[in-house]
Protein backbone atom coordinates (compact mmCIF):
# COMPACT_ATOMS: atom_id res chain seq x y z
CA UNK A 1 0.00 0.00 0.00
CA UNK A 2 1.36 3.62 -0.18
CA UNK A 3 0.21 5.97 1.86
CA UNK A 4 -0.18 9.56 1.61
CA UNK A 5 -0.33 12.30 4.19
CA UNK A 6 -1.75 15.45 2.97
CA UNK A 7 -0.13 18.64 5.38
CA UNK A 8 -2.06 21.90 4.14
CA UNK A 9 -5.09 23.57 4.03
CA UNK A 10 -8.23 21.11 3.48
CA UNK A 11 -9.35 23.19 0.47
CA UNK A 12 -6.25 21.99 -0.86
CA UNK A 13 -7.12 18.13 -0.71
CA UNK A 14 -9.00 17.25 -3.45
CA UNK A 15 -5.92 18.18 -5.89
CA UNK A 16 -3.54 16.76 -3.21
CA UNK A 17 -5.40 13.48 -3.44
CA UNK A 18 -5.13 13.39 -7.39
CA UNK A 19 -1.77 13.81 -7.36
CA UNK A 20 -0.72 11.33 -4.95
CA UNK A 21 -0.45 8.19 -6.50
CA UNK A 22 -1.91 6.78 -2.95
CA UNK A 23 -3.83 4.03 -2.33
CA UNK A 24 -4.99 6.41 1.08
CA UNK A 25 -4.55 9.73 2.06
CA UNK A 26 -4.91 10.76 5.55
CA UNK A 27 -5.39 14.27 6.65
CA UNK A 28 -5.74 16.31 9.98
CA UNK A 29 -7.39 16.49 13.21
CA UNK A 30 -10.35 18.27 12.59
CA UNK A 31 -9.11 19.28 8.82
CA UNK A 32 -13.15 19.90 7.63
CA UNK A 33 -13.24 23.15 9.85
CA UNK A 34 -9.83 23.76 12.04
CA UNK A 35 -9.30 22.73 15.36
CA UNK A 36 -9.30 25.57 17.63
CA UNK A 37 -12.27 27.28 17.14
CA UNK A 38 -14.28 27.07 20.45
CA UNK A 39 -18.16 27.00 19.82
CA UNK A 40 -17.76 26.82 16.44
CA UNK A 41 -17.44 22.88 16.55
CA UNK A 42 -20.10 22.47 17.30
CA UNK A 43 -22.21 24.88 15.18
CA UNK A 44 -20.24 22.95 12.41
CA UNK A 45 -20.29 19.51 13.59
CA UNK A 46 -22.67 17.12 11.27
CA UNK A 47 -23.54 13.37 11.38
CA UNK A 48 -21.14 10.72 10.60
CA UNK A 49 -23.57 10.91 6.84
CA UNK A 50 -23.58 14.44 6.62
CA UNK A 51 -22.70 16.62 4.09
CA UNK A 52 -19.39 16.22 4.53
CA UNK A 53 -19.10 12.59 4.24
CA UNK A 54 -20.81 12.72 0.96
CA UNK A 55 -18.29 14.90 -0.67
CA UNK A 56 -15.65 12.93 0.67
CA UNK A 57 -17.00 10.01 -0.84
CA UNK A 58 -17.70 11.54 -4.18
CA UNK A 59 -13.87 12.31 -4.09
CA UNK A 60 -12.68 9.33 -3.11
CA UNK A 61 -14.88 7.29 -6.01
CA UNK A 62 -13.72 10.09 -8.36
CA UNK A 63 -10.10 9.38 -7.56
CA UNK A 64 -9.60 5.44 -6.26
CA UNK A 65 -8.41 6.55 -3.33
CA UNK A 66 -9.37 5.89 0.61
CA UNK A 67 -9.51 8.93 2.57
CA UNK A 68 -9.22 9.36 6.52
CA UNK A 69 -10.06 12.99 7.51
CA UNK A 70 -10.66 14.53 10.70
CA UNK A 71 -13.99 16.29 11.68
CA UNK A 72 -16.81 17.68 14.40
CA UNK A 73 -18.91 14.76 14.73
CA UNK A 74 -22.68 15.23 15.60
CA UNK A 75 -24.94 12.21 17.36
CA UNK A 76 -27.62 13.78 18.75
CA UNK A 77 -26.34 16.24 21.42
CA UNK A 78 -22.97 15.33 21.88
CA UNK A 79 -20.40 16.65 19.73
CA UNK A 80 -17.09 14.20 19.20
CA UNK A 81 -13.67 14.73 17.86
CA UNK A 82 -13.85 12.26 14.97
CA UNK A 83 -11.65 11.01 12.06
CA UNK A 84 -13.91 8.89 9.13
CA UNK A 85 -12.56 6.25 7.04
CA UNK A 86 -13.82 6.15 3.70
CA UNK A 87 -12.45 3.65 1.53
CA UNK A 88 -11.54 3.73 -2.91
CA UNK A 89 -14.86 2.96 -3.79
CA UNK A 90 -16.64 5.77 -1.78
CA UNK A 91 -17.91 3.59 0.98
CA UNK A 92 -17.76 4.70 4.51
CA UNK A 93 -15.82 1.94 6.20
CA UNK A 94 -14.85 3.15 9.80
CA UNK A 95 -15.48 5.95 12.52
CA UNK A 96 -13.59 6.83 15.22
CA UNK A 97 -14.08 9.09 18.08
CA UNK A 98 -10.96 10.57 20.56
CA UNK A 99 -11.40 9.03 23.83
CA UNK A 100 -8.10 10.33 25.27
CA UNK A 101 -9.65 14.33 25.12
CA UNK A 102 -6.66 17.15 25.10
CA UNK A 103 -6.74 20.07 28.21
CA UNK A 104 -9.81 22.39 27.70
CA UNK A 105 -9.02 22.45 24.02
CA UNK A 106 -11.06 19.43 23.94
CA UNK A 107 -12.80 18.80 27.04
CA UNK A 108 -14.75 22.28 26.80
CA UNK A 109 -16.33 21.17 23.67
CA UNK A 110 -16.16 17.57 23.03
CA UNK A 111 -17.79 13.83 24.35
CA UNK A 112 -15.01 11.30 24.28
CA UNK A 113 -15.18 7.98 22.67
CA UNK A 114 -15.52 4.50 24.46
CA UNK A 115 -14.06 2.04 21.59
CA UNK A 116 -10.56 2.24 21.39
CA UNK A 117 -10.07 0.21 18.75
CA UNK A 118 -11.87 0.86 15.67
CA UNK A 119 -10.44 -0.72 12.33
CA UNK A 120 -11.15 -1.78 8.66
CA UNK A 121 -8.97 -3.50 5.88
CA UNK A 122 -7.75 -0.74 3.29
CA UNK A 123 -5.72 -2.21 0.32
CA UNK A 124 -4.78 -5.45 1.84
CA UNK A 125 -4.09 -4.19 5.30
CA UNK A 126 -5.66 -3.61 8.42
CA UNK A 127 -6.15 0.11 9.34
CA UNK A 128 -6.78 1.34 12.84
CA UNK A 129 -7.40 4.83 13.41
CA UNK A 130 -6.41 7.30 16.43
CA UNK A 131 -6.38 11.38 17.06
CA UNK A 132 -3.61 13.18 17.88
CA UNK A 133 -3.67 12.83 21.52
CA UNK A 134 -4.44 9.10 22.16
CA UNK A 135 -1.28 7.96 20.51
CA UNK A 136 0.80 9.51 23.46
CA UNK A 137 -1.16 6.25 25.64
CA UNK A 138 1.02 3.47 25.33
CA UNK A 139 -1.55 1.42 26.43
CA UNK A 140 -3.96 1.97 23.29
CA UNK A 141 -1.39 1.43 20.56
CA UNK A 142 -0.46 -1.59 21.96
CA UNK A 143 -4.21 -2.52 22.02
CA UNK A 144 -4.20 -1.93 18.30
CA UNK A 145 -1.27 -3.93 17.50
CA UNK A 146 -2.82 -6.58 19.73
CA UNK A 147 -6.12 -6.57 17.58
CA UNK A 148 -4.01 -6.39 14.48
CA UNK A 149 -3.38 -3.03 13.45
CA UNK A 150 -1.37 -3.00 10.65
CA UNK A 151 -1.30 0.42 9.67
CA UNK A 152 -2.07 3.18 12.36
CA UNK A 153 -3.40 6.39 11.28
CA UNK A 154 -3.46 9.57 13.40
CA UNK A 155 -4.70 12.96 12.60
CA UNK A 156 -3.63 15.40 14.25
CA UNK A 157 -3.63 19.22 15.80
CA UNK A 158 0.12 19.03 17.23
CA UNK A 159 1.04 22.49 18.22
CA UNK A 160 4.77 24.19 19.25
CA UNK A 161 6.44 23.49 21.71
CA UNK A 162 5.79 19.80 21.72
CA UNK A 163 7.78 18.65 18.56
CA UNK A 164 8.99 16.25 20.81
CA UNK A 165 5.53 14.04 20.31
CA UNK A 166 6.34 14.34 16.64
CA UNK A 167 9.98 13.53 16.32
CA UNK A 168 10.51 10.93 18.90
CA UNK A 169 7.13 9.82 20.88
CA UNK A 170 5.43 8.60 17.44
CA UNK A 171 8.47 6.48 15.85
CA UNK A 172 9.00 5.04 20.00
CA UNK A 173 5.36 4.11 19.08
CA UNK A 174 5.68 2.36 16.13
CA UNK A 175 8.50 0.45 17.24
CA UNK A 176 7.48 -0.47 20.75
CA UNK A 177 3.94 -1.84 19.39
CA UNK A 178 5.69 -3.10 16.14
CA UNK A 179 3.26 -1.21 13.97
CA UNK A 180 2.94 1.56 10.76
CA UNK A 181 2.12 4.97 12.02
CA UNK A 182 0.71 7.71 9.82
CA UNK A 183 1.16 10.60 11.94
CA UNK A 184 -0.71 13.81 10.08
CA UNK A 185 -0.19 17.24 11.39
CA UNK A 186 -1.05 20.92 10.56
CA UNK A 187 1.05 23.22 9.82
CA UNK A 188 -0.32 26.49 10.29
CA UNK A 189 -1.37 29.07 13.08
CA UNK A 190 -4.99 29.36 14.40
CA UNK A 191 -5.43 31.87 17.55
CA UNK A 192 -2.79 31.35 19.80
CA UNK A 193 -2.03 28.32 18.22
CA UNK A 194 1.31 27.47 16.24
CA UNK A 195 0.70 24.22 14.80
CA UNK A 196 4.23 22.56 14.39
CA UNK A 197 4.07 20.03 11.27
CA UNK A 198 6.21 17.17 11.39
CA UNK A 199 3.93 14.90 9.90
CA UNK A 200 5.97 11.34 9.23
CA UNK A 201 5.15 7.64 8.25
CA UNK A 202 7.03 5.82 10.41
CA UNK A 203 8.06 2.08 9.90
CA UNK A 204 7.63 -0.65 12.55
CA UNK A 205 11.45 -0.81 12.93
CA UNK A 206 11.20 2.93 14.29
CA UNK A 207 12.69 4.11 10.69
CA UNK A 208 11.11 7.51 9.47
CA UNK A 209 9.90 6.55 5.76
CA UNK A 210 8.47 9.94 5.25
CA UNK A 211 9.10 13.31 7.28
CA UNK A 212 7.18 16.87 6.17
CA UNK A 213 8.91 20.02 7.64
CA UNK A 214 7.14 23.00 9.37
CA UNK A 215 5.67 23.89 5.73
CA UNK A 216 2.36 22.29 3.68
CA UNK A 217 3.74 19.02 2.20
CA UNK A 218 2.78 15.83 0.48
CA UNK A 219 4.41 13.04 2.03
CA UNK A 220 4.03 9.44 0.28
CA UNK A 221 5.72 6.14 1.72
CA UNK A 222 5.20 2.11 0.78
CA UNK A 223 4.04 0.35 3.73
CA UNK A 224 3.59 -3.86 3.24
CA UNK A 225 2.95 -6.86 5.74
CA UNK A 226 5.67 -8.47 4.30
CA UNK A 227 7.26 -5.77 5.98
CA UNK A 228 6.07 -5.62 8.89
CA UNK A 229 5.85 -9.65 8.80
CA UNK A 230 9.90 -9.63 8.76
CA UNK A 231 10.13 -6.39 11.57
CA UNK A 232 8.04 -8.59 14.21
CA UNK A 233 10.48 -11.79 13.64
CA UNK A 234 13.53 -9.35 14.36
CA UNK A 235 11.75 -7.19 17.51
CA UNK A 236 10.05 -9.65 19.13
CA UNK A 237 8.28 -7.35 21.46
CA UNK A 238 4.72 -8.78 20.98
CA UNK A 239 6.04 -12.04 21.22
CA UNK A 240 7.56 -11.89 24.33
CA UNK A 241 4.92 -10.03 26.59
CA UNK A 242 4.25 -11.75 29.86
CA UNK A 243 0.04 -10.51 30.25
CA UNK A 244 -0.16 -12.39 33.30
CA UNK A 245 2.32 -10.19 35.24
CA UNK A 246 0.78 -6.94 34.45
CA UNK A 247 -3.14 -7.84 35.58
CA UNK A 248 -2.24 -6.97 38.76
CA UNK A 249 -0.56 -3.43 38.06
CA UNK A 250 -3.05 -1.01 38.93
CA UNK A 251 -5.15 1.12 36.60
């Protein structure tokens, strides 16, 4: 599979996605209508069918190509922080809501999630999807590679000073829970908000396929099972975990 990571504005995406030569291209943490915009979510926010979803669709048919894009999410009177998986053929495949919600940024205006793992098989591999904030939890990456995550896609809304997350929390990450990560930032300023970039595809080895700077980028990189088939036989990490002595560490 290659995998694209579109880092720019979201009006930008529909030409980003026909030049990518992707089989999926995954965008930002609430790319539909910016992150930090207060109230605004939810004036914005629309079903997991909405609007939105259908010209997401439409674009994805038009162009063969799965899309994962962050968005306000609307059921009933809760408003989540949600990324949508909508595969080649226009077909909405997966939604995911943030259950690990970010400071006041997120608790002021958002529900959290209760399923951490939420998946579906893009071009021959299993795709799990996160947001920005839940991937710093050990503990839920590792349930993903555990329920066979392949491929681990993360929008995000990573803002300066924490390039840190970016440059060495995400490949840890990756190589800890022997897993893909498709880590897609913003890269522009919103408020008070610097948003930092960094956006990577990083290999279950911990290698960096793909790296974007501080600017709007198009970052592509091959991901395969084989792989990540031949990275679990050398880092045997999920081989080796002893489950029955951590029941007893407590929560």
């Amino acid at each position: 599979m290659k995998v694209a990571i579109h880092q720019g504005p979201f009006d930008a995406l529909p030409d980003a996605v026909a030049a990518s030569g992707a089989d999926l291209v995954v965008t930002a943490e609430m790319a539909t209508t910016g992150y930090h915009i207060g109230e605004r979510a939810h004036t914005l926010a629309e079903p997991a069918d909405g609007p939105t979803a259908a010209r997401m669709s439409a674009l994805a048919k038009k162009t063969g190509v799965a899309l994962a894009y962050g968005y306000p999410e609307r059921d009933g009177e809760r408003v989540h922080n949600s990324v949508q998986l909508i595969d080649a053929a226009g077909q909405r495949r997966a939604n995911y809501r943030k259950t690990h919600l970010f400071g006041d940024l997120d608790k002021a205006w958002f529900t959290p999630g209760d399923e951490p793992v939420v998946q579906a098989d893009i071009a021959g591999l299993r795709v799990g999807l996160l947001i920005c904030y839940d991937v710093e939890f050990p503990e839920i990456v590792r349930a993903h590679a555990l329920a066979g995550t392949e491929l681990l896609v993360v929008p995000t809304a990573l803002m300066s000073p924490y390039e840190l997350v970016a440059d060495t929390l995400v490949p840890a990450r990756a190589y800890e829970s022997q897993l893909f990560v498709a880590y897609a930032n913003r890269c522009d300023v919103e408020r008070e908000l610097t948003y930092c970039g960094r956006s990577c595809v990083v290999a279950p080895t911990g290698e960096v396929l793909a790296r974007a700077g501080a600017e709007p980028a198009l970052l592509t990189a091959d991901v395969s099972r084989t792989a990540l088939v031949a990275s679990r036989l050398e880092n045997t990490h999920l081989a080796d975990r002893r489950p029955e002595l951590y029941r007893g560490n407590p929560a």
